[in-house]
C-alpha atoms as a PDB file:
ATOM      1  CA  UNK A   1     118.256  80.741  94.436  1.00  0.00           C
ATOM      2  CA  UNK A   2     114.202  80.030  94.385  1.00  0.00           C
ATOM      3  CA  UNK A   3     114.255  79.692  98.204  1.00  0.00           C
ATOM      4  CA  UNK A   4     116.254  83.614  98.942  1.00  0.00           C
ATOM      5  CA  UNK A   5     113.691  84.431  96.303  1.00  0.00           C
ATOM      6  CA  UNK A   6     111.219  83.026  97.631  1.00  0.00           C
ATOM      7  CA  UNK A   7     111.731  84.612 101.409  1.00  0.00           C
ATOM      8  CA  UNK A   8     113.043  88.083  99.874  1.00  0.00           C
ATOM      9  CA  UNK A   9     108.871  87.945  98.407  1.00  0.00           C
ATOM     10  CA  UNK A  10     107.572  87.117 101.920  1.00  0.00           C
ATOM     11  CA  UNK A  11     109.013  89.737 103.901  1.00  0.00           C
ATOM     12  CA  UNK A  12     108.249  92.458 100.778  1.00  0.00           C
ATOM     13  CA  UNK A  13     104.661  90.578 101.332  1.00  0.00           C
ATOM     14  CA  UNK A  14     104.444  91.428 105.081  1.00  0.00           C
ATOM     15  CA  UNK A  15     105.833  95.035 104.464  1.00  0.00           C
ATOM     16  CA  UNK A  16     103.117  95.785 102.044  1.00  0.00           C
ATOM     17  CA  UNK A  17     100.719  94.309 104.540  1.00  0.00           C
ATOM     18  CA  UNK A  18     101.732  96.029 107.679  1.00  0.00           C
ATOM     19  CA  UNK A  19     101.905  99.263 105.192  1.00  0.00           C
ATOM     20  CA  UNK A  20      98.195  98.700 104.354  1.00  0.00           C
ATOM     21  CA  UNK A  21      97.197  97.801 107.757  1.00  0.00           C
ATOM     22  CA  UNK A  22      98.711 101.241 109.023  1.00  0.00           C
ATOM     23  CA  UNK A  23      97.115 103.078 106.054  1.00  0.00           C
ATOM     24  CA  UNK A  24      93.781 101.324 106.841  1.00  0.00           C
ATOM     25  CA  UNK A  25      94.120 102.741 110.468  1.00  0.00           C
ATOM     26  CA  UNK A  26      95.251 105.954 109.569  1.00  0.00           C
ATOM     27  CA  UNK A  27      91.801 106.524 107.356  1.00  0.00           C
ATOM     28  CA  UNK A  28      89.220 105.117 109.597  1.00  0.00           C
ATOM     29  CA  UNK A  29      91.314 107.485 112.149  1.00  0.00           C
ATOM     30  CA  UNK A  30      90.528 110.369 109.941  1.00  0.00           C
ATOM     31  CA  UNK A  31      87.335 109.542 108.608  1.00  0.00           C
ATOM     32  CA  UNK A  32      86.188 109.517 112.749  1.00  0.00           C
ATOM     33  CA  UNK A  33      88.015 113.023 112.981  1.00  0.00           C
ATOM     34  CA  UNK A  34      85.442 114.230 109.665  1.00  0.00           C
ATOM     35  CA  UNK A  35      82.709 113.189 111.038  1.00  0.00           C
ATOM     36  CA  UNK A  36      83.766 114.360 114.671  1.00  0.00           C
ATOM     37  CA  UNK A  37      84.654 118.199 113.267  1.00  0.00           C
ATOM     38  CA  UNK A  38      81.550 118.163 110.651  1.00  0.00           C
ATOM     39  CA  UNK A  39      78.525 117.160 112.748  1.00  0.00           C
ATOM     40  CA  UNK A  40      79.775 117.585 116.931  1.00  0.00           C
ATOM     41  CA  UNK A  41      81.741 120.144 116.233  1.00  0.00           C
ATOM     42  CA  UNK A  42      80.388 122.142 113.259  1.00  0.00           C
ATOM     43  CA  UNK A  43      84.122 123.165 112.071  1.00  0.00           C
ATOM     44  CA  UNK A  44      84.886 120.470 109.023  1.00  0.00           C
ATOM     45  CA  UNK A  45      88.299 119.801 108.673  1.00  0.00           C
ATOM     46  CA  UNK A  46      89.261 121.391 105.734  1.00  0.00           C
ATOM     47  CA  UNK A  47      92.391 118.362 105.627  1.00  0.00           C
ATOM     48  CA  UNK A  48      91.702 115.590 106.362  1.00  0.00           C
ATOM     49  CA  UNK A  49      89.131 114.039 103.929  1.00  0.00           C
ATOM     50  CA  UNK A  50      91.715 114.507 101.196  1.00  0.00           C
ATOM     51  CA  UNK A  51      93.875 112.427 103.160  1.00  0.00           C
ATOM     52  CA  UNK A  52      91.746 110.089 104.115  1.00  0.00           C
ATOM     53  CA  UNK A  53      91.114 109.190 100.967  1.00  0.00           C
ATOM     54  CA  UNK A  54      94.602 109.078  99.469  1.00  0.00           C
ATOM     55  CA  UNK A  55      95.163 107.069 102.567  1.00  0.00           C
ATOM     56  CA  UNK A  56      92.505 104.539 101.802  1.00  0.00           C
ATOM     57  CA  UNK A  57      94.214 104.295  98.028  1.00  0.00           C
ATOM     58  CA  UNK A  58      97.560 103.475  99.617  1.00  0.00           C
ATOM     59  CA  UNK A  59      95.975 100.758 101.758  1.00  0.00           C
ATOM     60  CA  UNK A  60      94.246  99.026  98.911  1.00  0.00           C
ATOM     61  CA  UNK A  61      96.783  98.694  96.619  1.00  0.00           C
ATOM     62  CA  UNK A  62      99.472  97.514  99.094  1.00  0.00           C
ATOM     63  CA  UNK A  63      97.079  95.002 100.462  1.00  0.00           C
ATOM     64  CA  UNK A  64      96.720  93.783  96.628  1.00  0.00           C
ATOM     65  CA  UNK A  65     100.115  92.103  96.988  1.00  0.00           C
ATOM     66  CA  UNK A  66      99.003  90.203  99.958  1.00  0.00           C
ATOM     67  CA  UNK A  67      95.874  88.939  98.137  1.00  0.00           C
ATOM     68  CA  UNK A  68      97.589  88.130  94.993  1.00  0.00           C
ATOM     69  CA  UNK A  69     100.032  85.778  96.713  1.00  0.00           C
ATOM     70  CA  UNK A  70      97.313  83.878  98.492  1.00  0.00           C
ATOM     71  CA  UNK A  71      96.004  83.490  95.117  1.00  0.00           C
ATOM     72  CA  UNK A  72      92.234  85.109  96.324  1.00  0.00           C
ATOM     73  CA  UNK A  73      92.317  87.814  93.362  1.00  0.00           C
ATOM     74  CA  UNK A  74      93.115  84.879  90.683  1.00  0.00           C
ATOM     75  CA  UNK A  75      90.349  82.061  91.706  1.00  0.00           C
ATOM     76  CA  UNK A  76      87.105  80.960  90.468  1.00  0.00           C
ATOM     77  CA  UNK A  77      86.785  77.744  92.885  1.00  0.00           C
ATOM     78  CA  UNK A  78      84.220  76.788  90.161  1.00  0.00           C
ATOM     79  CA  UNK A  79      86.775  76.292  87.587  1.00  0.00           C
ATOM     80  CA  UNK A  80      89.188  74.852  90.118  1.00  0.00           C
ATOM     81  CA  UNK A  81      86.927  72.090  90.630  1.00  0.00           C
ATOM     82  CA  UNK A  82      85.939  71.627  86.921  1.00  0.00           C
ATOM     83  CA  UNK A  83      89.554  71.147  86.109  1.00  0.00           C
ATOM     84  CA  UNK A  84      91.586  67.850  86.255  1.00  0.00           C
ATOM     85  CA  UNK A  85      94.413  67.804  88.616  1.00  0.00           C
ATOM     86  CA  UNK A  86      96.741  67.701  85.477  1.00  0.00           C
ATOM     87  CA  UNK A  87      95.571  70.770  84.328  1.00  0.00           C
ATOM     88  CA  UNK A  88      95.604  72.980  87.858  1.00  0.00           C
ATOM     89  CA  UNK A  89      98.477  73.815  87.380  1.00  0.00           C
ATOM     90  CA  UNK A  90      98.239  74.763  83.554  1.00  0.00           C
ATOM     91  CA  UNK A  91      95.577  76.763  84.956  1.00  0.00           C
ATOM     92  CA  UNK A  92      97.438  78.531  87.527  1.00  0.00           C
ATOM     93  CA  UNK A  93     100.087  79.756  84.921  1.00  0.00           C
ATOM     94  CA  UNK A  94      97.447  81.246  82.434  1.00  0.00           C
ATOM     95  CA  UNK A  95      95.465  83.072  85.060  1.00  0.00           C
ATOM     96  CA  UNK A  96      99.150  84.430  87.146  1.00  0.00           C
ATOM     97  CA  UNK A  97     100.552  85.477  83.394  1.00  0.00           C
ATOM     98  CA  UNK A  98      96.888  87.297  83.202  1.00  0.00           C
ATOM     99  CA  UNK A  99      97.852  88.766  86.297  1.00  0.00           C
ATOM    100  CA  UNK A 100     101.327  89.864  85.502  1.00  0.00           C
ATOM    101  CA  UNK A 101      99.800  91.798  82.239  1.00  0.00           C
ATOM    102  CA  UNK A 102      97.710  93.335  84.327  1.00  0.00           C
ATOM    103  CA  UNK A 103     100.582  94.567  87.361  1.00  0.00           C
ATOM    104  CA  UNK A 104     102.890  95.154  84.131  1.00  0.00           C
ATOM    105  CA  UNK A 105     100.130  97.924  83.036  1.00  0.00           C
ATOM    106  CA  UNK A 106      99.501  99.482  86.265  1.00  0.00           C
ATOM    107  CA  UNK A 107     103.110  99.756  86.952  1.00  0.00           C
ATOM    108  CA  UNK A 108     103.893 101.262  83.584  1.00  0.00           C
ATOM    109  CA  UNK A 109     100.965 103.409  83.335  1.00  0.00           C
ATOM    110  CA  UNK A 110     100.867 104.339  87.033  1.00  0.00           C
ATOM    111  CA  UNK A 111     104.428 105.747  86.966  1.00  0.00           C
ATOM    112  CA  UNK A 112     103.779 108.088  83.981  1.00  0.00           C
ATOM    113  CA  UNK A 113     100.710 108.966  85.782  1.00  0.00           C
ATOM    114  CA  UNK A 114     102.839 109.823  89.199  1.00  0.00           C
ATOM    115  CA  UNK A 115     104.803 111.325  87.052  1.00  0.00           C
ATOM    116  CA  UNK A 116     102.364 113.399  85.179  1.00  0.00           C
ATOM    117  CA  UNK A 117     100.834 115.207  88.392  1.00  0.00           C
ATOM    118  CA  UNK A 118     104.060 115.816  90.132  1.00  0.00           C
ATOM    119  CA  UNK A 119     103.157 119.730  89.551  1.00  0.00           C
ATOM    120  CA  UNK A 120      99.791 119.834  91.564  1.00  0.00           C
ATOM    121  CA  UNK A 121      98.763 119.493  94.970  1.00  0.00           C
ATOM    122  CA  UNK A 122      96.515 117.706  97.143  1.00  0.00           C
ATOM    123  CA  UNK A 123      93.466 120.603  97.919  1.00  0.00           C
ATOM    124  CA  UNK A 124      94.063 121.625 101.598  1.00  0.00           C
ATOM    125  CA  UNK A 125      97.374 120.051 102.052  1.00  0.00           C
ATOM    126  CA  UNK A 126      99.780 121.515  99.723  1.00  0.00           C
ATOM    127  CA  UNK A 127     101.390 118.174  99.244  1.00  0.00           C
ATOM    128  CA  UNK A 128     102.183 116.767  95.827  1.00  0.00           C
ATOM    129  CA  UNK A 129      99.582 114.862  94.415  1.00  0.00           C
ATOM    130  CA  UNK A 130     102.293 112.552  93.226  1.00  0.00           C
ATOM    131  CA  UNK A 131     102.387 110.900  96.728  1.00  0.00           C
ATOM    132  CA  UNK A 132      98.847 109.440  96.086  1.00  0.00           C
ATOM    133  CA  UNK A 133      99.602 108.174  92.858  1.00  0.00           C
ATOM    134  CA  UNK A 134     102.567 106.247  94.135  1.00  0.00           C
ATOM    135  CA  UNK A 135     100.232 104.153  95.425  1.00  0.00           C
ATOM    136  CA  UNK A 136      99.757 102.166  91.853  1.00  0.00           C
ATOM    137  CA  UNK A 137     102.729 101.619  90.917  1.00  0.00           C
ATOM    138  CA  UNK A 138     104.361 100.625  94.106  1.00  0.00           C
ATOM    139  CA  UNK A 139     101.661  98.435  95.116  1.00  0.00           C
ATOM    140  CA  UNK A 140     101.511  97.020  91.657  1.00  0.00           C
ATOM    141  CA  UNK A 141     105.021  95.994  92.001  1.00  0.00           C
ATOM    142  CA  UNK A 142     104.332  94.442  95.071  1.00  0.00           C
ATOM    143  CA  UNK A 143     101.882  92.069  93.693  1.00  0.00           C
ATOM    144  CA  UNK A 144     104.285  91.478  90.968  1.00  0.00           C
ATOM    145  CA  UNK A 145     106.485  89.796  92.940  1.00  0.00           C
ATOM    146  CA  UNK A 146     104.000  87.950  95.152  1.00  0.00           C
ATOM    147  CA  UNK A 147     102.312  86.200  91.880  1.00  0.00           C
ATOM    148  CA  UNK A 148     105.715  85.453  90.332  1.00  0.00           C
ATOM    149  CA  UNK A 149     106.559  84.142  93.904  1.00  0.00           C
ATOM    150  CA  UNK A 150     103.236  82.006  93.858  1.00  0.00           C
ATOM    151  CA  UNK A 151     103.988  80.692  90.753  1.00  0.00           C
ATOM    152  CA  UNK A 152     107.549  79.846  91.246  1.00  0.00           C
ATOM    153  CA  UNK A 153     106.485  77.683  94.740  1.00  0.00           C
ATOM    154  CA  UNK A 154     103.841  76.191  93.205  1.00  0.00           C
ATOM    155  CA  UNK A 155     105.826  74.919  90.164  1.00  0.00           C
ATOM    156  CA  UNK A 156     108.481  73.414  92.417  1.00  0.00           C
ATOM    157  CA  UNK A 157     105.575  72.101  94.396  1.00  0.00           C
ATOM    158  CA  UNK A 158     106.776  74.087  97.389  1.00  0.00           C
ATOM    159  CA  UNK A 159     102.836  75.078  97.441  1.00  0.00           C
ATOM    160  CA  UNK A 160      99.727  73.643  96.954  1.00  0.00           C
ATOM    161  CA  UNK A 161      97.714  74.533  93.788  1.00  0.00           C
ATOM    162  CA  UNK A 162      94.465  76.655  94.024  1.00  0.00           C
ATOM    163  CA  UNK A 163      93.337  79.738  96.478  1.00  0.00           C
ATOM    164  CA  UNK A 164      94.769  79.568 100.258  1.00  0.00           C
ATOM    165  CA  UNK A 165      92.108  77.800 102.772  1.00  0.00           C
ATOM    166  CA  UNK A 166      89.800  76.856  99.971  1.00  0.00           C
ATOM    167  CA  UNK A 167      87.607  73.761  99.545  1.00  0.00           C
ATOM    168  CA  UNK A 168      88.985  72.684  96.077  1.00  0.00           C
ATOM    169  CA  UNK A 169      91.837  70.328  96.780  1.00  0.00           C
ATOM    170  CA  UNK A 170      94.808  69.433  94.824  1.00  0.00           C
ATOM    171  CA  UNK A 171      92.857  66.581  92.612  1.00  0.00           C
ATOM    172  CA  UNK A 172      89.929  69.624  92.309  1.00  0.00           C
ATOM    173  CA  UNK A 173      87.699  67.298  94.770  1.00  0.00           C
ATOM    174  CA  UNK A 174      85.937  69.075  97.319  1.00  0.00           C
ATOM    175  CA  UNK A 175      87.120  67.626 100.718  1.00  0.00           C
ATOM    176  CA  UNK A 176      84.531  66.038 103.247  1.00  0.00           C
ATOM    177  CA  UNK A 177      82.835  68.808 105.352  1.00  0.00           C
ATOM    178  CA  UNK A 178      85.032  67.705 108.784  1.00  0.00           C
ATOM    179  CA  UNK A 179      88.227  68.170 106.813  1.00  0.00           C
ATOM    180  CA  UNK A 180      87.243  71.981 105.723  1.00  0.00           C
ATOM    181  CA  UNK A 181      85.662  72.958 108.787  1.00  0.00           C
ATOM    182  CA  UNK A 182      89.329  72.223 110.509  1.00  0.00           C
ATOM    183  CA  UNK A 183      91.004  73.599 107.628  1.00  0.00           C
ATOM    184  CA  UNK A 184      89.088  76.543 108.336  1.00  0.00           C
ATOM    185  CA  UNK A 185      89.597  76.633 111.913  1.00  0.00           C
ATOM    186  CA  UNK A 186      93.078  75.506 112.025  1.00  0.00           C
ATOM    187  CA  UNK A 187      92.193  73.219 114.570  1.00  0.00           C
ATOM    188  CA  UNK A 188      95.169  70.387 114.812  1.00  0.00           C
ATOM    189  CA  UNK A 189      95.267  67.607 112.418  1.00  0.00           C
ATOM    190  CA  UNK A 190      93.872  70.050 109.918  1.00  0.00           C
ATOM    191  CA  UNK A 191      95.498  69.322 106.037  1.00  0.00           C
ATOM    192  CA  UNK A 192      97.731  72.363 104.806  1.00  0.00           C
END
């Protein structure tokens, strides 16, 4: 049951990421076309820095999920390596139920907000202004699932405890420098 869990979260993972990777490509796209219209051509795009932007909101908030899973948004490797390996994973639970208050909000509050502006537009594009808003809760829900997904591997000890590809290992030691510069590198022999 953990494990269909457990890959249904990594494939809504990669969607969010390839989402946020097109979103990401789609405003640097647009933000060249503003800058191409306002200063070469002396015609500004009346369009496209509205969409740009909600573009750039999109991309941000579905690459949250991606972060949260890899557990970069929840460490301080200072307090990783303060703590005893007893209490890592203590630790892990009180910062990913932080986490889940937090996604719980946004997801709440973002829907009555999406909700709430359904009636206007986005200037210039005559679009609702709803579609920008979407961006918080769905990418809030997203990372929902990625930290309960983090926390559910790392319980079972599916995972290791601590941040993805940091230098604080499992007994919150800090491993010799050869060992992190191949973690780092992903040369082989490297620990995972």
């Amino acid at each position: 049951m953990v494990s269909r869990f457990l890959r249904l979260e990594a494939l809504t993972t990669r969607l969010a990421m390839a989402i946020a990777l097109t979103m990401l490509v789609v405003s640097v796209t647009l933000g060249f076309y503003q800058v191409l219209t306002r200063f070469i051509f002396n015609a500004p795009s009346t369009w496209s820095e509205v969409l740009s932007r909600s573009t750039m909101i999109w991309c941000v908030f579905m690459g949250a999920a991606a972060t949260f899973r890899g557990g970069y948004m929840m460490a301080v490797e200072l307090i990783y390596k303060l703590v005893p390996r007893r209490g890592l994973l203590a630790l892990e639970f009180a910062v990913g139920l932080c986490c889940l208050l937090v996604l719980g909000v946004l997801v709440f509050y973002g829907t009555q907000m999406t909700l709430r502006v359904s009636n206007q537009t986005l200037s210039a594009l005559q679009v609702s202004m709803s579609w920008a808003y979407a961006a918080i809760p769905v990418g809030s829900a997203f990372a929902l699932l990625a930290v309960v997904a983090r926390l559910a591997a790392q319980a079972l000890g599916h995972e290791s405890l601590g941040p993805e590809n940091s230098d604080v290992t499992a007994d919150g030691e800090t491993p010799p420098m050869e060992q992190a510069d191949a973690v780092r590198n992903d040369e082989p022999g490297a620990r995972s």
